[in-house]
C-alpha atoms as a PDB file:
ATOM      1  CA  UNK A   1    -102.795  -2.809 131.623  1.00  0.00           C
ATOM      2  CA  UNK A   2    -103.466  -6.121 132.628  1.00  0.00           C
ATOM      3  CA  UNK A   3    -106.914  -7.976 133.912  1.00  0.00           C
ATOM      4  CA  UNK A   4    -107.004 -10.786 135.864  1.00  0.00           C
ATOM      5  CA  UNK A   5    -110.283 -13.556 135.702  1.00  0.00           C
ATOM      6  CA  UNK A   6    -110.672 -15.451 139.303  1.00  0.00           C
ATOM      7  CA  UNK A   7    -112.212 -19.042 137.754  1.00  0.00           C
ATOM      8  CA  UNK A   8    -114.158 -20.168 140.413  1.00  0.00           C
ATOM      9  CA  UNK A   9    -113.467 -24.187 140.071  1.00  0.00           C
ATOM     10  CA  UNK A  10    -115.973 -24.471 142.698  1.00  0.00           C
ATOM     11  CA  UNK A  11    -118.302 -28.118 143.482  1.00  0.00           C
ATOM     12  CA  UNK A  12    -122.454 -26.971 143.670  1.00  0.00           C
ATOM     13  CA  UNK A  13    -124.748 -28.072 146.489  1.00  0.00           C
ATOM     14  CA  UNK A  14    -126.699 -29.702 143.968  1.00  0.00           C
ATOM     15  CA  UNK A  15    -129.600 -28.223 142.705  1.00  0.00           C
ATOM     16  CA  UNK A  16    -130.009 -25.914 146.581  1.00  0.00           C
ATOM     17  CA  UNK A  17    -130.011 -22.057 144.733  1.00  0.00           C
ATOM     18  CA  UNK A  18    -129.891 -20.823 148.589  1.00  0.00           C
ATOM     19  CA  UNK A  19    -126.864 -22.830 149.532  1.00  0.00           C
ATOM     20  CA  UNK A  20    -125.049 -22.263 145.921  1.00  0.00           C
ATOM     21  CA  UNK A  21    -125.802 -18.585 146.421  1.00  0.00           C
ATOM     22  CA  UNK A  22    -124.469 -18.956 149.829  1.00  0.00           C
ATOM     23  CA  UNK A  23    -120.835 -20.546 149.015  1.00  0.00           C
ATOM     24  CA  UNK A  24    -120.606 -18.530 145.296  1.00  0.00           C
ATOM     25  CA  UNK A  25    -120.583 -15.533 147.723  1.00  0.00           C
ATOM     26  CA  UNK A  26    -117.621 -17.342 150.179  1.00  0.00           C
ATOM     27  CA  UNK A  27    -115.336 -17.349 146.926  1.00  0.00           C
ATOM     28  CA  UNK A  28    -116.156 -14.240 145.376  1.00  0.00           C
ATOM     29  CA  UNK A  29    -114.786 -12.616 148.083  1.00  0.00           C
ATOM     30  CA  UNK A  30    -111.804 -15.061 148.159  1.00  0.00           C
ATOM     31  CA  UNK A  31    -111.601 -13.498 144.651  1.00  0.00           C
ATOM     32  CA  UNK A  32    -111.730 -10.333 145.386  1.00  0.00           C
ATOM     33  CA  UNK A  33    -109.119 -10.766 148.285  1.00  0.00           C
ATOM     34  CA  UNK A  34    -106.715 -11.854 145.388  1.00  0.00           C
ATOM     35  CA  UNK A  35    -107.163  -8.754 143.223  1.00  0.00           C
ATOM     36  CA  UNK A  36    -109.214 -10.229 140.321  1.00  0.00           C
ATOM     37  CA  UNK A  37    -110.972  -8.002 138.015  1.00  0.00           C
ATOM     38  CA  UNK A  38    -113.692 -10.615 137.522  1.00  0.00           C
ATOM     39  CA  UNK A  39    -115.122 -13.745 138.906  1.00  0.00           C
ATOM     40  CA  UNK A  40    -116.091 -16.415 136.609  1.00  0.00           C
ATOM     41  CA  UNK A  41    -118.509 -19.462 137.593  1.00  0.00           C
ATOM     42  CA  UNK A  42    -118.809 -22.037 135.660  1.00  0.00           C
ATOM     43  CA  UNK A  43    -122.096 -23.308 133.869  1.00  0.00           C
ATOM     44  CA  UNK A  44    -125.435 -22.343 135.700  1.00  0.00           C
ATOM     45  CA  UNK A  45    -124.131 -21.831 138.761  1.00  0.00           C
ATOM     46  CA  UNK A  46    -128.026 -21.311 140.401  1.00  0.00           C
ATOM     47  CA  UNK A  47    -128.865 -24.720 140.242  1.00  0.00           C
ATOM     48  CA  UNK A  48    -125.188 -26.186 139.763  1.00  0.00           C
ATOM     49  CA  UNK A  49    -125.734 -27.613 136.600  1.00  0.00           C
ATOM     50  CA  UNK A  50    -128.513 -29.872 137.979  1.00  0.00           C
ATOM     51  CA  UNK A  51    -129.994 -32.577 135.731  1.00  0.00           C
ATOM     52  CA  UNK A  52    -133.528 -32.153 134.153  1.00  0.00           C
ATOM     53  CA  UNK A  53    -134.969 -35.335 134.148  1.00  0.00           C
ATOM     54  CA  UNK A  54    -136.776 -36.902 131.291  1.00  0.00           C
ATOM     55  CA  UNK A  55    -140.385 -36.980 132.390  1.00  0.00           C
ATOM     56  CA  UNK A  56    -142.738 -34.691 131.793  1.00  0.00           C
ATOM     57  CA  UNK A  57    -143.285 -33.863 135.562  1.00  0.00           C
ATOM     58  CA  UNK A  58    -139.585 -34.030 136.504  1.00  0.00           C
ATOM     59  CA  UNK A  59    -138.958 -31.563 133.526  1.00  0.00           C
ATOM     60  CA  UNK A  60    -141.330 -29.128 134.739  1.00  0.00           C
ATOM     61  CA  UNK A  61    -140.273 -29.124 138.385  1.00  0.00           C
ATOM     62  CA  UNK A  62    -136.343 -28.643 136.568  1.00  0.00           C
ATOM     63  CA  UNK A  63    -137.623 -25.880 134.318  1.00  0.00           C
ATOM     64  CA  UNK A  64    -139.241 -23.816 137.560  1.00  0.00           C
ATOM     65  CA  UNK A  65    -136.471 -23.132 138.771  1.00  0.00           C
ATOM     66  CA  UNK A  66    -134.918 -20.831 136.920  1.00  0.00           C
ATOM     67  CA  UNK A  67    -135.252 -17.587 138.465  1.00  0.00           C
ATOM     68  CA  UNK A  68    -135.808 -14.203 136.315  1.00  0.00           C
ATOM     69  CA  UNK A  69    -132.812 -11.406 135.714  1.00  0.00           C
ATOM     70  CA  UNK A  70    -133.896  -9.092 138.687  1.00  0.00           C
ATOM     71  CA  UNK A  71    -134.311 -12.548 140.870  1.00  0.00           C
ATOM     72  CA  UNK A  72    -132.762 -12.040 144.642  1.00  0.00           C
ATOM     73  CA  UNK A  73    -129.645 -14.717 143.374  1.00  0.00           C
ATOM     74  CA  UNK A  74    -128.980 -11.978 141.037  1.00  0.00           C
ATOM     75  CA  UNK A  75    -129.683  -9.266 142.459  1.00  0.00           C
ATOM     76  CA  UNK A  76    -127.189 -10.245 145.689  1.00  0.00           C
ATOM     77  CA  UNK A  77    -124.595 -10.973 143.558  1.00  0.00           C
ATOM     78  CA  UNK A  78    -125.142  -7.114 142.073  1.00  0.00           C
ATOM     79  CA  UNK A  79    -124.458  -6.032 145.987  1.00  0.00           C
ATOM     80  CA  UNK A  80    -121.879  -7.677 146.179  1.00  0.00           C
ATOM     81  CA  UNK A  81    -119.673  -6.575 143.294  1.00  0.00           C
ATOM     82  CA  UNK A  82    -120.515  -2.965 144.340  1.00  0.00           C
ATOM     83  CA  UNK A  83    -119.204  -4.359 147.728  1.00  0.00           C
ATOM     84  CA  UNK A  84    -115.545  -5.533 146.753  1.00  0.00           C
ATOM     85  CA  UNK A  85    -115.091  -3.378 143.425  1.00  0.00           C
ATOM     86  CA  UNK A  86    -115.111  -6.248 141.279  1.00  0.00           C
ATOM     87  CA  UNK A  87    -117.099  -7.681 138.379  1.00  0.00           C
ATOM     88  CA  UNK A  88    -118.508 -11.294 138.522  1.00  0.00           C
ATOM     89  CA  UNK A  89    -119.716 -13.311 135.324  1.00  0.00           C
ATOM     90  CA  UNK A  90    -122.881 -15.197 137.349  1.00  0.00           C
ATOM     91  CA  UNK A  91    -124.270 -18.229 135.853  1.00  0.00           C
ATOM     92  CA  UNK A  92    -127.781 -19.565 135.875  1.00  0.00           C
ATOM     93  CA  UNK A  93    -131.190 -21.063 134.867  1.00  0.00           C
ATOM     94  CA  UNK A  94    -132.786 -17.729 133.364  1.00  0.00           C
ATOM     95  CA  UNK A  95    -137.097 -17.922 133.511  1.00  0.00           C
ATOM     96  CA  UNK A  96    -137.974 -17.043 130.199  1.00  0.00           C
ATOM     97  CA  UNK A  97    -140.901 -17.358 127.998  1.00  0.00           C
ATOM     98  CA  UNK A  98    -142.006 -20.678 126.885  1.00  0.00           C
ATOM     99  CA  UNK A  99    -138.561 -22.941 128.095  1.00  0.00           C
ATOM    100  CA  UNK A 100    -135.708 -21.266 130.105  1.00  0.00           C
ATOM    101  CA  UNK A 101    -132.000 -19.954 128.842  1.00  0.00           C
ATOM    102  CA  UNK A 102    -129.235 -21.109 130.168  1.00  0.00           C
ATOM    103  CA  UNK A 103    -127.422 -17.792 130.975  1.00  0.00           C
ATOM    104  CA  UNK A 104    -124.443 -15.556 132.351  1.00  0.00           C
ATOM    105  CA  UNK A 105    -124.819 -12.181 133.244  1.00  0.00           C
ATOM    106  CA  UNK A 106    -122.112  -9.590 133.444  1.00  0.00           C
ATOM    107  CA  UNK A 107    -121.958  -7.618 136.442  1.00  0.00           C
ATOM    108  CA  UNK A 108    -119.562  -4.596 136.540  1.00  0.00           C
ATOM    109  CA  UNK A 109    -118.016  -3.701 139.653  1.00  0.00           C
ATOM    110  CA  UNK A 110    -120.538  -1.455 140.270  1.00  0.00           C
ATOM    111  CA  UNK A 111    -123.027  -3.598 140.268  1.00  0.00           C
ATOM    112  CA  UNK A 112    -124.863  -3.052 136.905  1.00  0.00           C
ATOM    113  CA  UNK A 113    -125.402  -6.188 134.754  1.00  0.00           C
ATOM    114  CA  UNK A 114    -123.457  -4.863 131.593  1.00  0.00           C
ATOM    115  CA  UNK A 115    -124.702  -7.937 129.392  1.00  0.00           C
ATOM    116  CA  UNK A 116    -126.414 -11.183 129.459  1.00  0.00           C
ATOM    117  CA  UNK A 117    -126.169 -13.793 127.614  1.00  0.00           C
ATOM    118  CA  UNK A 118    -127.785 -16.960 126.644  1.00  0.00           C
ATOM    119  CA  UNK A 119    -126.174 -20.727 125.380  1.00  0.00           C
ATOM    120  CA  UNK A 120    -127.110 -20.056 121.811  1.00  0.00           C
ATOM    121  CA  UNK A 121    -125.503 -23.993 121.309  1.00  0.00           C
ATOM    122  CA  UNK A 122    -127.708 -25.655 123.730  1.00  0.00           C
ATOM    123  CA  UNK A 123    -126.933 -29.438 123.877  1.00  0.00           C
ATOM    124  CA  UNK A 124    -130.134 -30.626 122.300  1.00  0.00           C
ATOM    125  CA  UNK A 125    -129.349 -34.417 122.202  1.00  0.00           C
ATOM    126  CA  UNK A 126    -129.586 -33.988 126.465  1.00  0.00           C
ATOM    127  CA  UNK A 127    -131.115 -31.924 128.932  1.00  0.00           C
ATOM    128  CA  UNK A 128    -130.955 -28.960 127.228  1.00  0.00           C
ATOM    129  CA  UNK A 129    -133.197 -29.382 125.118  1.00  0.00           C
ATOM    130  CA  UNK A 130    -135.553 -28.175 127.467  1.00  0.00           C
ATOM    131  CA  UNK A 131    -134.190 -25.077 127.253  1.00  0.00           C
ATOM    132  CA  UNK A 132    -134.670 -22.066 124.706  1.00  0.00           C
ATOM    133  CA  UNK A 133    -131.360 -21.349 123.036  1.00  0.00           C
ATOM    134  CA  UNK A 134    -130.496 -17.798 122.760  1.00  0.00           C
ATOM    135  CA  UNK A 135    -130.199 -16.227 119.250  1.00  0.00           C
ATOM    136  CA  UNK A 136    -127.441 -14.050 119.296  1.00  0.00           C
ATOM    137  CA  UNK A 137    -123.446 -13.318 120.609  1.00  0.00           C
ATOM    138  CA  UNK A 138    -122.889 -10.059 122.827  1.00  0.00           C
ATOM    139  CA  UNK A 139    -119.958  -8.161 123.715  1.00  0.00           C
ATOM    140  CA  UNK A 140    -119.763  -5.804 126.385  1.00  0.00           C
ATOM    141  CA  UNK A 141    -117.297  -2.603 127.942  1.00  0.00           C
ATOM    142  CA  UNK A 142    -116.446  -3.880 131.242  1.00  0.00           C
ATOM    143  CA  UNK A 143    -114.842  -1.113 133.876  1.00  0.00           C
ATOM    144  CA  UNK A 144    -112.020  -2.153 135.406  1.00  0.00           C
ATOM    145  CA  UNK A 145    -109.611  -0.157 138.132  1.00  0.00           C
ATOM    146  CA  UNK A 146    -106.990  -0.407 134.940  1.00  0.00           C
ATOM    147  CA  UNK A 147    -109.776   0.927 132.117  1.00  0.00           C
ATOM    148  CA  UNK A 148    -111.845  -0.622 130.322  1.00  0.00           C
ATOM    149  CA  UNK A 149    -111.724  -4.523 128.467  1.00  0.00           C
ATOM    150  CA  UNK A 150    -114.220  -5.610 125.845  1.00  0.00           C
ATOM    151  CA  UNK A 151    -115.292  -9.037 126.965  1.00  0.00           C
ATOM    152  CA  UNK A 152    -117.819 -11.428 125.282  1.00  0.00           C
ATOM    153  CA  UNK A 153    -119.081 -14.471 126.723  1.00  0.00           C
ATOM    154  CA  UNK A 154    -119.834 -18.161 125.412  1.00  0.00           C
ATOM    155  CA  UNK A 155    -121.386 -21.209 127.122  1.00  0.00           C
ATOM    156  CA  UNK A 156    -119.582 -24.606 127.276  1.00  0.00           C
ATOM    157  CA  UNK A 157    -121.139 -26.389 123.595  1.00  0.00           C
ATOM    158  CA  UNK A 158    -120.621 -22.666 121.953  1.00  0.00           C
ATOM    159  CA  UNK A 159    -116.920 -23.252 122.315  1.00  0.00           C
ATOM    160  CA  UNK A 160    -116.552 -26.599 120.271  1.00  0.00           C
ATOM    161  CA  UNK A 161    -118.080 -24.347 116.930  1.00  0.00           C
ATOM    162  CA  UNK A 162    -115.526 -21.995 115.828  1.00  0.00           C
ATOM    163  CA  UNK A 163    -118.580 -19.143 114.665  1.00  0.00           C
ATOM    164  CA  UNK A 164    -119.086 -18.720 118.486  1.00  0.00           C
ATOM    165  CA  UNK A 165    -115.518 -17.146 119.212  1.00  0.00           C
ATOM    166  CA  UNK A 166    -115.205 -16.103 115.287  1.00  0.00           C
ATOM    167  CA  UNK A 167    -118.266 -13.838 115.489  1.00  0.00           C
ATOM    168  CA  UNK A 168    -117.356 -12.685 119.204  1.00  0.00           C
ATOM    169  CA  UNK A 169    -113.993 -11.317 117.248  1.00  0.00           C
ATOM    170  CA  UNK A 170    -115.800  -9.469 114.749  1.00  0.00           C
ATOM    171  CA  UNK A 171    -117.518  -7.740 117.411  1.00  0.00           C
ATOM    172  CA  UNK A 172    -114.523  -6.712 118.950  1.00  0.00           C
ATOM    173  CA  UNK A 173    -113.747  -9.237 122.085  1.00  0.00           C
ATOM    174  CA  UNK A 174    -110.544  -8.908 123.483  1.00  0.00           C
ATOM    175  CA  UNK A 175    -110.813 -11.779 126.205  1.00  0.00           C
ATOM    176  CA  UNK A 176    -114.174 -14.472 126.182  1.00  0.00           C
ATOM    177  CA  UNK A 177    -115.263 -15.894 129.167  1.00  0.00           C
ATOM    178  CA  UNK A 178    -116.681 -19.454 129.200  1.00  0.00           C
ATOM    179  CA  UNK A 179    -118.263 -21.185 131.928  1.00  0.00           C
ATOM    180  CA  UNK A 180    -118.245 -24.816 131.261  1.00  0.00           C
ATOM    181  CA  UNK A 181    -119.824 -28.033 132.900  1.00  0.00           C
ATOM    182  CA  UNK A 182    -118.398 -31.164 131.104  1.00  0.00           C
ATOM    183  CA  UNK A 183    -115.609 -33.555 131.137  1.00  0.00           C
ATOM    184  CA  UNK A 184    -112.547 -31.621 129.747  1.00  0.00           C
ATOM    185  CA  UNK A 185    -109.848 -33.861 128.171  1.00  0.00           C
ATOM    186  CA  UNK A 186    -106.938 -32.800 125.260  1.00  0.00           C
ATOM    187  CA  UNK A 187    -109.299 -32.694 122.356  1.00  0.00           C
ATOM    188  CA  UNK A 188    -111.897 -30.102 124.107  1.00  0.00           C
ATOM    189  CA  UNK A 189    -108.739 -28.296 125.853  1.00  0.00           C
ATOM    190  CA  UNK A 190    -107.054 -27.974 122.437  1.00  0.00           C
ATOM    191  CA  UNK A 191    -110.737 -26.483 120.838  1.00  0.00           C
ATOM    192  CA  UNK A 192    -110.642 -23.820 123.185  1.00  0.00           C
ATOM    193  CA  UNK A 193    -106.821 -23.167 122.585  1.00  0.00           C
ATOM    194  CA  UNK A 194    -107.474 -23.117 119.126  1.00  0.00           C
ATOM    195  CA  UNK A 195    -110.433 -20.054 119.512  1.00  0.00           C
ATOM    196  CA  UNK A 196    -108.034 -18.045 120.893  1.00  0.00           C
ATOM    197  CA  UNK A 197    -104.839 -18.394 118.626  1.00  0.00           C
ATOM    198  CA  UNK A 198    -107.209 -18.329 115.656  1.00  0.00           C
ATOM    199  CA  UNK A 199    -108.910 -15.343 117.060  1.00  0.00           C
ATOM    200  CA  UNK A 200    -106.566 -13.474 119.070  1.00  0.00           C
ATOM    201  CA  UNK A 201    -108.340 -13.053 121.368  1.00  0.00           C
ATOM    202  CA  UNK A 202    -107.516 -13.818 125.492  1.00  0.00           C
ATOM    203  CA  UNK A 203    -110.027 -17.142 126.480  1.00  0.00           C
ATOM    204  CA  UNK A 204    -110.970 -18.440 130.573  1.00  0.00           C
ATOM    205  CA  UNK A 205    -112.994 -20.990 131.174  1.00  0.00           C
ATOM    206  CA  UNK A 206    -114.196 -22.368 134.339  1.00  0.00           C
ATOM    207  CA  UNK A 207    -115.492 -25.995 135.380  1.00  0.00           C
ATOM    208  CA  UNK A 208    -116.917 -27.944 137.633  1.00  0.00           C
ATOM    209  CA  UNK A 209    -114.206 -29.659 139.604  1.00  0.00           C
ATOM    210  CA  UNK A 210    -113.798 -33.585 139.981  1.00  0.00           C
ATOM    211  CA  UNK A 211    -116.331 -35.912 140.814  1.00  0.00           C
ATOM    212  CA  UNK A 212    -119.084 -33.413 139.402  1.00  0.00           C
ATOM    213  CA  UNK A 213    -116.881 -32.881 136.373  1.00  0.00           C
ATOM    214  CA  UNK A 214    -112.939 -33.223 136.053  1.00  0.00           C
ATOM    215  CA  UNK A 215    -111.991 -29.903 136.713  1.00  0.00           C
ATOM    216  CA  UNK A 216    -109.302 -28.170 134.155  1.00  0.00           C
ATOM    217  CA  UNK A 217    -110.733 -24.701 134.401  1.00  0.00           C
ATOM    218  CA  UNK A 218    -108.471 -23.140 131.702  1.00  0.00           C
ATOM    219  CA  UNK A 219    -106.963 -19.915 130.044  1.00  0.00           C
ATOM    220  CA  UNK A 220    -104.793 -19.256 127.028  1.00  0.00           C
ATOM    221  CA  UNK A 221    -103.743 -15.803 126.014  1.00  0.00           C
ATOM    222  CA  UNK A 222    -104.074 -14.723 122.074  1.00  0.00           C
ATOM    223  CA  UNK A 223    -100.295 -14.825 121.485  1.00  0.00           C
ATOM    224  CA  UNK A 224     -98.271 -17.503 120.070  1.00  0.00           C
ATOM    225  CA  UNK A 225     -95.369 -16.031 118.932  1.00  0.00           C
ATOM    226  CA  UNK A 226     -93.294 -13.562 120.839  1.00  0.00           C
ATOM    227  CA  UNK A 227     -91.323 -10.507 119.419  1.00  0.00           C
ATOM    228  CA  UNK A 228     -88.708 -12.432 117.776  1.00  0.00           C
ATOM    229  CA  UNK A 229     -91.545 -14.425 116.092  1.00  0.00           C
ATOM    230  CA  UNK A 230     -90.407 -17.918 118.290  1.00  0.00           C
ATOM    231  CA  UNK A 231     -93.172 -20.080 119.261  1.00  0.00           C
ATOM    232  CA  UNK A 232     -94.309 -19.360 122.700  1.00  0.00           C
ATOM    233  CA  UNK A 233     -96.853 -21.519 125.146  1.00  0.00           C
ATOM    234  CA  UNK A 234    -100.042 -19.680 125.338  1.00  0.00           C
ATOM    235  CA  UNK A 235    -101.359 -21.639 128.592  1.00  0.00           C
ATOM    236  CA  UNK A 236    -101.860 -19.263 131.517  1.00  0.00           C
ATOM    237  CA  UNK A 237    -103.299 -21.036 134.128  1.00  0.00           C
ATOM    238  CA  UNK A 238    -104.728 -25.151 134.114  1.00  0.00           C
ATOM    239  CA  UNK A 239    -106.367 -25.507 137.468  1.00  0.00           C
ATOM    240  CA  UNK A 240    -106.263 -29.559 137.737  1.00  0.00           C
ATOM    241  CA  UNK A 241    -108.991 -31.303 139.356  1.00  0.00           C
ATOM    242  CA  UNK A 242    -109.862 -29.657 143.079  1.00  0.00           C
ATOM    243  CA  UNK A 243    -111.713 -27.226 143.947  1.00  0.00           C
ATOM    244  CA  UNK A 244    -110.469 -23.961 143.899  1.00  0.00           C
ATOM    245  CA  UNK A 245    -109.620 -20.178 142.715  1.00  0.00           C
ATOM    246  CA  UNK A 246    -107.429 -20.121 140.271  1.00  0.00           C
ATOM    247  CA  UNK A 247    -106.362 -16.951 138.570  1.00  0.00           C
ATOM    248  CA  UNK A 248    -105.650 -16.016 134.878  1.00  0.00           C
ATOM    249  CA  UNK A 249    -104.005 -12.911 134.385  1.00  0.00           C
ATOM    250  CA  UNK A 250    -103.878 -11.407 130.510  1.00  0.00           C
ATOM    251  CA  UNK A 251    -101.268  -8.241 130.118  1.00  0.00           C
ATOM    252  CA  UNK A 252    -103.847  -6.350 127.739  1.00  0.00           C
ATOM    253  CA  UNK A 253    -101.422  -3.727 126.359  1.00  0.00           C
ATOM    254  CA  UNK A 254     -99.368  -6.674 124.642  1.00  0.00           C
ATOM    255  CA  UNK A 255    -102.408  -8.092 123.932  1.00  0.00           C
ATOM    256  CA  UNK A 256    -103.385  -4.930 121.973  1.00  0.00           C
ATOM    257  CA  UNK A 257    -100.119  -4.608 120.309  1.00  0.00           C
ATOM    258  CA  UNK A 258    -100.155  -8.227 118.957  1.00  0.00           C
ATOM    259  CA  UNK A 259    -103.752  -7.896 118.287  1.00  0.00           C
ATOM    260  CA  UNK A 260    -102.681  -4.816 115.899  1.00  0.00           C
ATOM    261  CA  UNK A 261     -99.807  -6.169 113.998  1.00  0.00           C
ATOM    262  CA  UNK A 262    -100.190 -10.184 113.573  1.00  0.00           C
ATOM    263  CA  UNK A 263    -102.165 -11.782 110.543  1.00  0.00           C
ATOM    264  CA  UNK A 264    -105.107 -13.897 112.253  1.00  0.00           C
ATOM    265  CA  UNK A 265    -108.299 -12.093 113.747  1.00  0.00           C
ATOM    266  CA  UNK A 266    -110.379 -10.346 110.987  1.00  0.00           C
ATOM    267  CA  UNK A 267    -106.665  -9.171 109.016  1.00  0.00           C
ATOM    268  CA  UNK A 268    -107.059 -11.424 105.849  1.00  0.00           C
ATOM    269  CA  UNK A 269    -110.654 -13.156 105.817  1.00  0.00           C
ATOM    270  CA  UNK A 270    -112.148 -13.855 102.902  1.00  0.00           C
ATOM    271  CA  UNK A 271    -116.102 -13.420 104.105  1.00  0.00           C
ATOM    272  CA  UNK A 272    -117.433 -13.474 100.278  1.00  0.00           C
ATOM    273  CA  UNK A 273    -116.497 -17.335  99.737  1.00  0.00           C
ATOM    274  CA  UNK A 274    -118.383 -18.121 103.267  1.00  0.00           C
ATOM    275  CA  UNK A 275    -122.024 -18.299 102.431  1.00  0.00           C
ATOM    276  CA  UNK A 276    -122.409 -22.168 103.250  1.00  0.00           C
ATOM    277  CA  UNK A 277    -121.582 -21.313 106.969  1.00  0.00           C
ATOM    278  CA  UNK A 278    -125.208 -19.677 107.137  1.00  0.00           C
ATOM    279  CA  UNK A 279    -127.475 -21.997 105.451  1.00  0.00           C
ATOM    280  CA  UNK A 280    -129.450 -24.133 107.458  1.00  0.00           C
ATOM    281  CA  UNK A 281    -129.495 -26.919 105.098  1.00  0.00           C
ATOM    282  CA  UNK A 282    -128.267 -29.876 106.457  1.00  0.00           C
ATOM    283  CA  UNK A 283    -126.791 -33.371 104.593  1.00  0.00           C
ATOM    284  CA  UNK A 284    -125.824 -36.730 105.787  1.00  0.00           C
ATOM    285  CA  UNK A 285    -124.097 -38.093 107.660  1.00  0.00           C
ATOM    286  CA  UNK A 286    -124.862 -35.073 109.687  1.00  0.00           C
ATOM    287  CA  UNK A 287    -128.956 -34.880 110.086  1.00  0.00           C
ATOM    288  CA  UNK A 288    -130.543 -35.276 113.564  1.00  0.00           C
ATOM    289  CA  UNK A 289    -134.056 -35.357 114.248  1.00  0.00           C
ATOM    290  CA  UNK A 290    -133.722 -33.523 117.819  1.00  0.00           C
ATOM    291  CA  UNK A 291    -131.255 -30.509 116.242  1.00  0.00           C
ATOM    292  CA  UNK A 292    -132.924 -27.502 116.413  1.00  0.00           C
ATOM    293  CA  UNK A 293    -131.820 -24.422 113.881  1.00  0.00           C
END
C-alpha cells in the first residue's frame, strides 16, 4: 500500500483569499493529475501567511480575516476533493472566539473535513501572538483508493518540540503532515528528520518557496535501517527553492512492518520518569514575559 502527499511549494498572492483560493485550486488539480492521495499547502494558505502588523488597528484588520470552518474558501476546496477523488490538507486563518487559530483542515476525498487542527506552538515572540493557540494534537482515518492511513497534523513551530510528533505517535500517526512558512536551513531540516526516525513515523512538510521563504518542502520516511539492519537515507523528496509540486510517496506496508518490529516509537519508553515534561514551571535562562502556557 503506498500513499503519496503532493506538497504544494506554491508562492501566495499576498494576503488576496480570492486569488489564493483561485491558484490553490490550479495545483490541486495538478495534484490530482499526478495521482497524489493528498495535497498539502503550506502554512495558512487563505491569507498566504500574511503579516499582522503591530498596531492595534492593523492587528484588527489582520485578525478579520480569518474566515470560519464552513467559510466558501473551505467549503470549495470540499467540492473539489469530491471532484478529483483526492484529499487536501487546506491551510488558513480560522475565525474563532476572542483571537483566531491558525489552522489545517483535513478533507477526505469525499469531501468531508475528517479533522482540524490548530498551531498549538504559536510563535508568540511575533505575529502570532495574536492568535489563540489550539490546545490539543489530533489524528485522523483518512480514505484513500489503497485503504485507509492514520495521519496527524502539526504546524511549522510544533515541529521544533519533540512532544508535538511524540504525542502524535502515541495516538497512532503513521505519516504527519506539516505545513510550514519559515526559512528552512540544516538545523530545522535535521529537527524534522529527527521526529520521524525517533517516532517512526512517515513526515511531509510543505513551504513557501523562495523569495517568500526558501523553499525545501521536505519528506523523510520512518525507516533508517533496511532489512539487513545497514543504514539507509530516509530523504524522500527535497523540493529546492521554486515553486512547484513535488511528490512524496511512503510504501505503508513496509512502513507497518518496520513500525512493528524496530525499538523506537512507544516500544521501550519509560513515561513514569517524565513528569517534568508537563509542568509549567519555568527557570532561567529560559523565562519570557510574552510565552504563553
Amino acid at each position: 500500500m503506498g500513499f503519496r502527499v503532493a506538497l504544494l511549494q506554491v508562492a501566495a498572492c499576498g494576503a488576496d483569499t480570492d486569488a489564493n483560493l483561485i491558484k490553490g485550486e490550479e495545483h490541486c488539480r495538478r495534484a490530482a493529475a499526478m495521482n497524489a492521495d493528498v495535497a498539502l499547502f503550506p502554512e495558512m494558505w487563505s491569507i498566504g501567511y500574511a503579516p499582522c502588523p503591530v498596531e492595534a488597528v492593523g492587528r484588527k484588520a489582520w485578525q478579520q480575516a480569518a474566515i470560519a470552518g464552513d467559510d466558501r474558501f473551505v467549503t470549495h476546496f470540499q467540492r473539489l476533493a469530491q471532484e478529483v477523488d483526492m484529499a487536501i490538507a487546506l491551510t488558513y486563518l480560522e475565525r474563532w472566539p476572542g483571537a483566531p487559530r491558525n489552522s489545517v483542515s483535513i478533507i477526505d476525498r469525499r469531501g468531508n473535513v475528517v479533522m482540524t487542527y490548530a498551531k498549538v506552538h504559536t510563535c508568540d515572540f511575533g505575529m502570532e501572538a495574536a492568535c489563540t493557540p489550539g490546545d490539543d494534537f489530533h489524528v485522523c482515518d483518512l480514505d484513500t483508493r489503497s485503504g485507509t492511513v492514520k495521519v496527524g497534523a502539526m504546524i511549522c513551530y510544533d515541529r521544533e518540540f519533540p512532544e508535538s510528533a511524540r504525542v502524535l505517535m502515541l495516538k497512532g500517526a503513521e505519516i504527519i503532515l506539516t505545513p510550514n512558512s519559515c526559512e528552512l536551513e540544516d538545523s530545522r531540516i535535521g529537527q524534522f528528520r529527527a521526529r520521524a526516525y525517533e517516532n517512526m513515523v512517515g513526515v511531509a512538510m510543505t513551504n513557501y518557496p523562495e523569495p517568500q521563504c526558501n523553499g525545501h518542502s521536505v519528506a523523510f520516511d520512518a525507516m533508517a535501517f533496511d532489512s539487513d539492519e545497514q543504514p539507509m537515507d530516509p530523504l524522500i523528496v527535497d523540493a529546492g527553492a521554486k515553486e512547484g509540486v513535488f511528490l512524496a510517496d511512503f510504501d505503508l506496508d513496509r512502513l507497518r512492518t518496520y513500525r512493528r518490529s524496530e525499538t523506537w516509537g512507544n516500544a521501550y519508553r519509560k513515561p513514569h520518569t517524565y513528569g517534568p515534561l508537563t509542568s509549567t514551571r519555568v527557570e532561567a535562562p529560559f523565562e519570557r514575559s510574552d510565552a504563553r502556557r
